[in-house]
Protein backbone atom coordinates (compact mmCIF):
# COMPACT_ATOMS: atom_id res chain seq x y z
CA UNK A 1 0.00 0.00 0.00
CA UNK A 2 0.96 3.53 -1.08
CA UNK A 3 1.81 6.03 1.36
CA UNK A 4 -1.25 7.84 0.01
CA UNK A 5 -3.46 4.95 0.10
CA UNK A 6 -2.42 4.49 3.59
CA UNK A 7 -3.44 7.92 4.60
CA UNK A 8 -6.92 7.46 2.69
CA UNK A 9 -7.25 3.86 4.82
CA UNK A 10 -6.56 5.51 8.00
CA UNK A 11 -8.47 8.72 7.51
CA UNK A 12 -11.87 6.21 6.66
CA UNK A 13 -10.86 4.03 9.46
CA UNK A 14 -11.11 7.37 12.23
CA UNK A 15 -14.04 8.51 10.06
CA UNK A 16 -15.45 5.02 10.58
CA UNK A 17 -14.94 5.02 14.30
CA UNK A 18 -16.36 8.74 15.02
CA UNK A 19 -19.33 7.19 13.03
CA UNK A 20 -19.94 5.03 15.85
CA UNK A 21 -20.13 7.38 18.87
CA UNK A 22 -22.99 9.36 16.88
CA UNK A 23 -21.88 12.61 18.15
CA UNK A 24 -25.09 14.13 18.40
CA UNK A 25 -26.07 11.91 21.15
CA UNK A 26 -23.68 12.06 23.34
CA UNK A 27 -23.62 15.78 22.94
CA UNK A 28 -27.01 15.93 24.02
CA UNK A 29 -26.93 13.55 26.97
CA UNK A 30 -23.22 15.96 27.65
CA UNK A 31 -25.51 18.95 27.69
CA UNK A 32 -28.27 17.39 29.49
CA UNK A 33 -25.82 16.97 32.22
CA UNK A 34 -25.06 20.80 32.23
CA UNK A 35 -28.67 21.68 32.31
CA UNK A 36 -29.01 19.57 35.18
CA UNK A 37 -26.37 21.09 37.09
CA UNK A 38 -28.09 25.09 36.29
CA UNK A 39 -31.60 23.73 36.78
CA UNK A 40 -30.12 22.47 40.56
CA UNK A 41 -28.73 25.40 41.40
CA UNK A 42 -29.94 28.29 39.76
CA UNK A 43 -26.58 29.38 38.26
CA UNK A 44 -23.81 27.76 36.53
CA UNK A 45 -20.95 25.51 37.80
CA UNK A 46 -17.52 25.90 37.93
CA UNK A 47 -16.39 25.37 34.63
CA UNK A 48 -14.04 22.82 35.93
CA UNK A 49 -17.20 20.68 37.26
CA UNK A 50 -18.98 21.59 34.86
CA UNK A 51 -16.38 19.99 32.08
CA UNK A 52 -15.66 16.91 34.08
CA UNK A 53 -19.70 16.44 34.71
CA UNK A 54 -20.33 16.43 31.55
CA UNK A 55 -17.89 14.63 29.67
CA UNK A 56 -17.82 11.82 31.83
CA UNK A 57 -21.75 11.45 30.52
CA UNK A 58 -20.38 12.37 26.97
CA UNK A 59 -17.84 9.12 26.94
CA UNK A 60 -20.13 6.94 28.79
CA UNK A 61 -22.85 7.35 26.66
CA UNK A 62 -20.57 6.98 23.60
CA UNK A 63 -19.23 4.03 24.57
CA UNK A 64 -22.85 2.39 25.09
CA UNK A 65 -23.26 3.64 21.57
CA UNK A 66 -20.76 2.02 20.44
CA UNK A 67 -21.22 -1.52 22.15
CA UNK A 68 -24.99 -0.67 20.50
CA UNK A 69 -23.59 -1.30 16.85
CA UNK A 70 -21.09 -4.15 18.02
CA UNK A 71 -24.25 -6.27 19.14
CA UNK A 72 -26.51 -4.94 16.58
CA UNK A 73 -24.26 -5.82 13.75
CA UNK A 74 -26.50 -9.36 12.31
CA UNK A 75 -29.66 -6.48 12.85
CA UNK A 76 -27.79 -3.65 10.49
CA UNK A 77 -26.48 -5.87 7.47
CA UNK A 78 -30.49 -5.22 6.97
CA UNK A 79 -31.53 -2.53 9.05
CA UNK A 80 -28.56 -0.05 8.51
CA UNK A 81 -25.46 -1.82 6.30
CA UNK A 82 -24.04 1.79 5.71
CA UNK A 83 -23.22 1.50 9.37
CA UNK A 84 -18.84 1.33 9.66
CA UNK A 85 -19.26 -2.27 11.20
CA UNK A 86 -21.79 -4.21 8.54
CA UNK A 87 -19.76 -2.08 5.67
CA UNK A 88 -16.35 -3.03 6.51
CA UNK A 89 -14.87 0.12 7.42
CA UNK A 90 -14.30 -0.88 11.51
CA UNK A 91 -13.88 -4.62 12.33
CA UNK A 92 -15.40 -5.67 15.17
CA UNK A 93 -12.39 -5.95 17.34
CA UNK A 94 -11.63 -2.60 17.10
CA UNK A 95 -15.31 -1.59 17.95
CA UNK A 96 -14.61 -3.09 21.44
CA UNK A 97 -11.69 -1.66 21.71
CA UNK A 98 -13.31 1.87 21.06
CA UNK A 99 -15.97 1.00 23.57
CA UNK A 100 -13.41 0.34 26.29
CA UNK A 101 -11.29 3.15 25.78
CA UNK A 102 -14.34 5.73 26.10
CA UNK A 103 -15.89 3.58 28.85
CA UNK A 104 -12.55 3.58 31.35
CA UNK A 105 -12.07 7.46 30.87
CA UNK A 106 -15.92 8.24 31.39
CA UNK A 107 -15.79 6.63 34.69
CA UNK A 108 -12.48 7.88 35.59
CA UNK A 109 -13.55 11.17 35.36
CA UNK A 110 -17.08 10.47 37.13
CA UNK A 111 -15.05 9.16 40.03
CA UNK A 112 -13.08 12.51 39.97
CA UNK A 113 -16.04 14.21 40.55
CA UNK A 114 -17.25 12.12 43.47
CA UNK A 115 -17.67 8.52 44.57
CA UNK A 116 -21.76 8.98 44.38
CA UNK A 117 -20.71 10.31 40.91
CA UNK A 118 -18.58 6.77 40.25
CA UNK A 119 -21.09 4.61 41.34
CA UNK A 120 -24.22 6.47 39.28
CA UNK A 121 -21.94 6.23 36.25
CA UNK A 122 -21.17 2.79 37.33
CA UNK A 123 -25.25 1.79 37.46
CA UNK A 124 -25.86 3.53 34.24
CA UNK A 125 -23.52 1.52 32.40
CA UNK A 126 -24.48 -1.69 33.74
CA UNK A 127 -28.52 -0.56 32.29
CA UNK A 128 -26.92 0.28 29.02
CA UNK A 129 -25.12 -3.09 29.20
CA UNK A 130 -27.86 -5.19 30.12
CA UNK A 131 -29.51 -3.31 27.20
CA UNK A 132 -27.34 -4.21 24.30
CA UNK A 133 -26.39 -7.74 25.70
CA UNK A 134 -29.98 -8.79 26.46
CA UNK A 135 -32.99 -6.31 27.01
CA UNK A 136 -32.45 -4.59 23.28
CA UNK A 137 -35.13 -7.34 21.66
CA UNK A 138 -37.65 -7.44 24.81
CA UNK A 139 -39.80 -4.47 23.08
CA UNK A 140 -41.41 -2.01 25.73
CA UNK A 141 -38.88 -2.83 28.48
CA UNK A 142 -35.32 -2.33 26.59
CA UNK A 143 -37.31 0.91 25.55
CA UNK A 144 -38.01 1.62 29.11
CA UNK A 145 -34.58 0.76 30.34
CA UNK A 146 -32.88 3.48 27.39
CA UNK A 147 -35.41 6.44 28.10
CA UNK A 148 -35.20 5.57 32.39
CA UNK A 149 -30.73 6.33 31.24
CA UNK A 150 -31.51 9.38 29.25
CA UNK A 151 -33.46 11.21 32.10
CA UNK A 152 -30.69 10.32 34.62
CA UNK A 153 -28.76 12.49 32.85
CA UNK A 154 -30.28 15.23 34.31
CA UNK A 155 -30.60 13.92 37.36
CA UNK A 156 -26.50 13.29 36.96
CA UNK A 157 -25.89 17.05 36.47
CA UNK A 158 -28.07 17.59 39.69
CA UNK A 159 -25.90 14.90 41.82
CA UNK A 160 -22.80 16.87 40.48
CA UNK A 161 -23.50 19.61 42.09
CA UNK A 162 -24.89 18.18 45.45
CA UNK A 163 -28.63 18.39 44.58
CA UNK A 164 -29.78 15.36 42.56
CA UNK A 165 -33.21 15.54 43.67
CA UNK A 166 -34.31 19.01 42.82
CA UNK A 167 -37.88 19.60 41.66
CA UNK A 168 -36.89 21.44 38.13
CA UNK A 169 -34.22 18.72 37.52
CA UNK A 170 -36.60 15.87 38.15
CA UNK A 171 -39.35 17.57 35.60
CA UNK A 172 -36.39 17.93 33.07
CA UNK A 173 -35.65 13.97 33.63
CA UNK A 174 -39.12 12.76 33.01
CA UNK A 175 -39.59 15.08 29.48
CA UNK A 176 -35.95 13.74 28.36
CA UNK A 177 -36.88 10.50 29.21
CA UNK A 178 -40.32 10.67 27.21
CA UNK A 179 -38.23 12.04 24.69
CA UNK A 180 -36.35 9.34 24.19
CA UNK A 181 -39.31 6.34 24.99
CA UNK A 182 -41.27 8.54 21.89
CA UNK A 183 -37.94 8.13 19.96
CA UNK A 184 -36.95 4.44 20.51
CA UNK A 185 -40.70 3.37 20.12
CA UNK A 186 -40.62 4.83 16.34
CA UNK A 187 -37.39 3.89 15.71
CA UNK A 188 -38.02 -0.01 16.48
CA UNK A 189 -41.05 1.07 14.28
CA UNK A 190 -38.69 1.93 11.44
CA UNK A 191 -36.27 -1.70 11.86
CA UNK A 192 -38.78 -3.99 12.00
CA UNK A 193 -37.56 -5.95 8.93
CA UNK A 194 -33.77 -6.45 11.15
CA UNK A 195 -35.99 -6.79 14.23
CA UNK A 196 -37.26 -9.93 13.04
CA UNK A 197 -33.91 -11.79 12.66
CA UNK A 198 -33.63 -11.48 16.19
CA UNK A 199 -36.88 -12.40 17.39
CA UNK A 200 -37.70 -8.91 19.14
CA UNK A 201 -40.48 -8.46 20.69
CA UNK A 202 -40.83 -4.72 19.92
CA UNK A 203 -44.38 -2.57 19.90
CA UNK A 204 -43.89 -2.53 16.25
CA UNK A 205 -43.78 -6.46 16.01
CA UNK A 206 -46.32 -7.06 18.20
CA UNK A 207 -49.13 -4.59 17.21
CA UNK A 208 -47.81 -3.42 14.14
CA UNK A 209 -46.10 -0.36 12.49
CA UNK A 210 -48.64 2.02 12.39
CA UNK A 211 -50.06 1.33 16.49
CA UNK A 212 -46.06 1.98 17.08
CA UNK A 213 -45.89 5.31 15.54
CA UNK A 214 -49.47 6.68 16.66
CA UNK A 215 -48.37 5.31 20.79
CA UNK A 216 -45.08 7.13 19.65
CA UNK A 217 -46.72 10.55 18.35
CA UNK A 218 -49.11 10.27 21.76
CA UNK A 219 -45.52 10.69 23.68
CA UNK A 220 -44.59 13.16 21.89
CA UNK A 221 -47.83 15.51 21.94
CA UNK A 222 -47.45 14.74 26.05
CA UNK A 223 -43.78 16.10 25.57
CA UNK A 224 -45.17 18.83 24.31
CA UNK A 225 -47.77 19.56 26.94
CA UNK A 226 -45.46 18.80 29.93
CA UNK A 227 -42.78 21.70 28.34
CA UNK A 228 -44.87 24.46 29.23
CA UNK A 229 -45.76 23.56 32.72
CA UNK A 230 -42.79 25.20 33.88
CA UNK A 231 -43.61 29.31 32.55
CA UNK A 232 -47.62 28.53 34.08
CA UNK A 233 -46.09 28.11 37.08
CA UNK A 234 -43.13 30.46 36.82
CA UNK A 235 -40.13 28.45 36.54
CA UNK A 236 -38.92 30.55 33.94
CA UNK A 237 -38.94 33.40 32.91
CA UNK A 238 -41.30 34.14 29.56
CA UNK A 239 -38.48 34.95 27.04
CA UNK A 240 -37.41 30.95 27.79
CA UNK A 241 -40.71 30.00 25.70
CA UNK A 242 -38.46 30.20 22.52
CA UNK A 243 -36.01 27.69 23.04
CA UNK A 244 -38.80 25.21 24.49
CA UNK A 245 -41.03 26.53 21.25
CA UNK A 246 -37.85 25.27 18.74
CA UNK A 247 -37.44 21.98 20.60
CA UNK A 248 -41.47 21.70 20.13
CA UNK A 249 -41.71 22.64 16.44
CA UNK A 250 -38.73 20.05 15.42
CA UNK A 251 -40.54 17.41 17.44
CA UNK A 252 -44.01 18.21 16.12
CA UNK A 253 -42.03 18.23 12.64
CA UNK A 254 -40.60 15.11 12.77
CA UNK A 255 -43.50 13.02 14.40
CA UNK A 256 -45.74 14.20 11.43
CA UNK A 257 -43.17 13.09 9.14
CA UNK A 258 -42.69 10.17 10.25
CA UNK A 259 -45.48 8.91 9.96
CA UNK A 260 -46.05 9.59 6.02
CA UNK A 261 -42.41 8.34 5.49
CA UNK A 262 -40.83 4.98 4.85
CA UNK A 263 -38.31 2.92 6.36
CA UNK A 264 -35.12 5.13 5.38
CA UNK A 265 -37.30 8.42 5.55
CA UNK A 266 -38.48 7.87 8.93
CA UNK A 267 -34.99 7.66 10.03
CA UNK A 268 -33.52 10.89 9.24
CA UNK A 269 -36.93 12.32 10.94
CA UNK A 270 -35.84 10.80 14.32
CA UNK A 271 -32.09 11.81 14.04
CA UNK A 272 -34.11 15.20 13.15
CA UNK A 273 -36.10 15.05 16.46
CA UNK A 274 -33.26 14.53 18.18
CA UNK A 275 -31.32 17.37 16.78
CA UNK A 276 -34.32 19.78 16.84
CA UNK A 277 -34.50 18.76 20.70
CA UNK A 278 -30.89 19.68 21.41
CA UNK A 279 -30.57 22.99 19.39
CA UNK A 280 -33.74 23.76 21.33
CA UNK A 281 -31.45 22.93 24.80
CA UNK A 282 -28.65 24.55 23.65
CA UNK A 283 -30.46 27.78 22.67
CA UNK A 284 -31.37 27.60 26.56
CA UNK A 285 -27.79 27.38 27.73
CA UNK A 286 -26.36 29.91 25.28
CA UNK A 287 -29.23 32.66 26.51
CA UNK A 288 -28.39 31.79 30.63
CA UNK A 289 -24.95 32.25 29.55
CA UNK A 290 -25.45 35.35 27.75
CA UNK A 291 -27.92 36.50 31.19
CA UNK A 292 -30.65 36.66 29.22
């Protein structure tokens, strides 16, 4: 091999494996963390707990990601074989490898925060293991288990900062964690054809496509609801409606698109959703951070 065909190889190898953390995710779950921490206390962190909060979540989550596609790879030669495992860009070897990597410093850096930090890191990963080893085919349960990880994020941000328990981080935990049960209900809804080869007893499977997506739209319209409890009873102040009103409009978007759209359609609606959800969240941070 050519020292230019080398550099090509290596460059779709790392291209390959940053395809596997799915950025976006992470990112989200990273800034869900941060939210937690200035819903808790009213004000930002330190920026030094603030960094370490969050990218411990970041690198945890990734590396849950990551073991997602290294157990899902029989699922995506059908579902997804673009994905850098099924289309022989990363072998699976070096998926685990990845995983670990991402895994050891997430927790590292939890424990650097504090030992309740370490050991809700430490539970978290064991539900996201359990989840790709064994609950991922179980249906309304593995969904369950994903959405119950994604609220704990908040929650995360709140034990950070001493104050895991706080009324405005709880509400945030329960609307990201609907959220995400909306998100993994249409998205088994979109892989049923995979779903089959390993006997999965998702919504989808069970009651059928359509049933999925309208209990999925339901959770979303209740998402909806739920986001402006917090200026009717003065949470927030008013000028906050925007950011909650761009995460609203992405999710009301997507969940009428996904429903008129097929298989490969529906999935760029969800990674939409998601998206739409976190520009929305980061809109929010940027304005506290600007005093707004």
């Amino acid at each position: 091999m050519t020292n230019l065909g080398l550099v090509i190889y290596s460059m779709k190898k790392i291209k390959g494996l940053f395809r596997l953390i799915r950025f976006e995710l992470p990112l989200a779950a990273a800034i869900c963390v941060v939210l937690g921490q200035l819903f808790a206390l009213g004000y930002f962190s330190s920026l030094h707990l603030i960094l370490k909060a969050a990218l411990s979540v970041f690198l945890i989550s990734a590396s849950i990601l990551v073991l997602n596609d290294y157990f899902d790879i029989e699922t995506d030669k059908i579902n997804a074989p673009q994905r850098p495992i099924p289309s022989g860009i990363v072998t699976p070897n070096e998926t685990l490898l990845l995983a670990f990597v991402l895994l050891i410093s997430g927790i590292i850096l939890s424990f650097a925060i504090s030992i309740e930090a370490l050991l809700f890191s430490i539970v978290l990963t064991v539900i996201g293991l359990l989840y790709n080893r064994k609950f991922k085919k179980h249906g309304l349960a593995g969904n369950l288990m994903v959405s119950f990880s994604v609220g704990m994020t908040f929650i995360f941000g709140g034990l950070s900062v001493g104050l895991p328990l706080n009324k405005v981080v709880l509400f945030f935990a329960l609307i990201a964690a609907l959220v995400d049960l909306g998100e993994e209900i249409a998205a088994d809804a979109m892989d049923v054809k995979g779903d089959l080869l390993i006997d999965s007893n998702s919504i989808a499977i069970k009651y059928g496509k359509e049933k999925a997506l309208k209990l999925s739209a339901s959770i979303f319209v209740l998402v909806i609801i739920l986001s402006l409890i917090p200026f009717l009873i003065n949470w927030f102040n008013m000028i906050y409606l925007f950011p909650i009103a761009v995460m609203d409009i992405f999710i009301g978007f997507s969940t009428y698109n996904l429903f008129k759209s097929k298989d490969e359609k529906g999935r760029k609606y969800i990674r939409m959703l998601y998206l739409g959800a976190t520009l929305g969240l980061l809109i929010f941070l940027f304005m506290r951070l600007a005093g707004i």
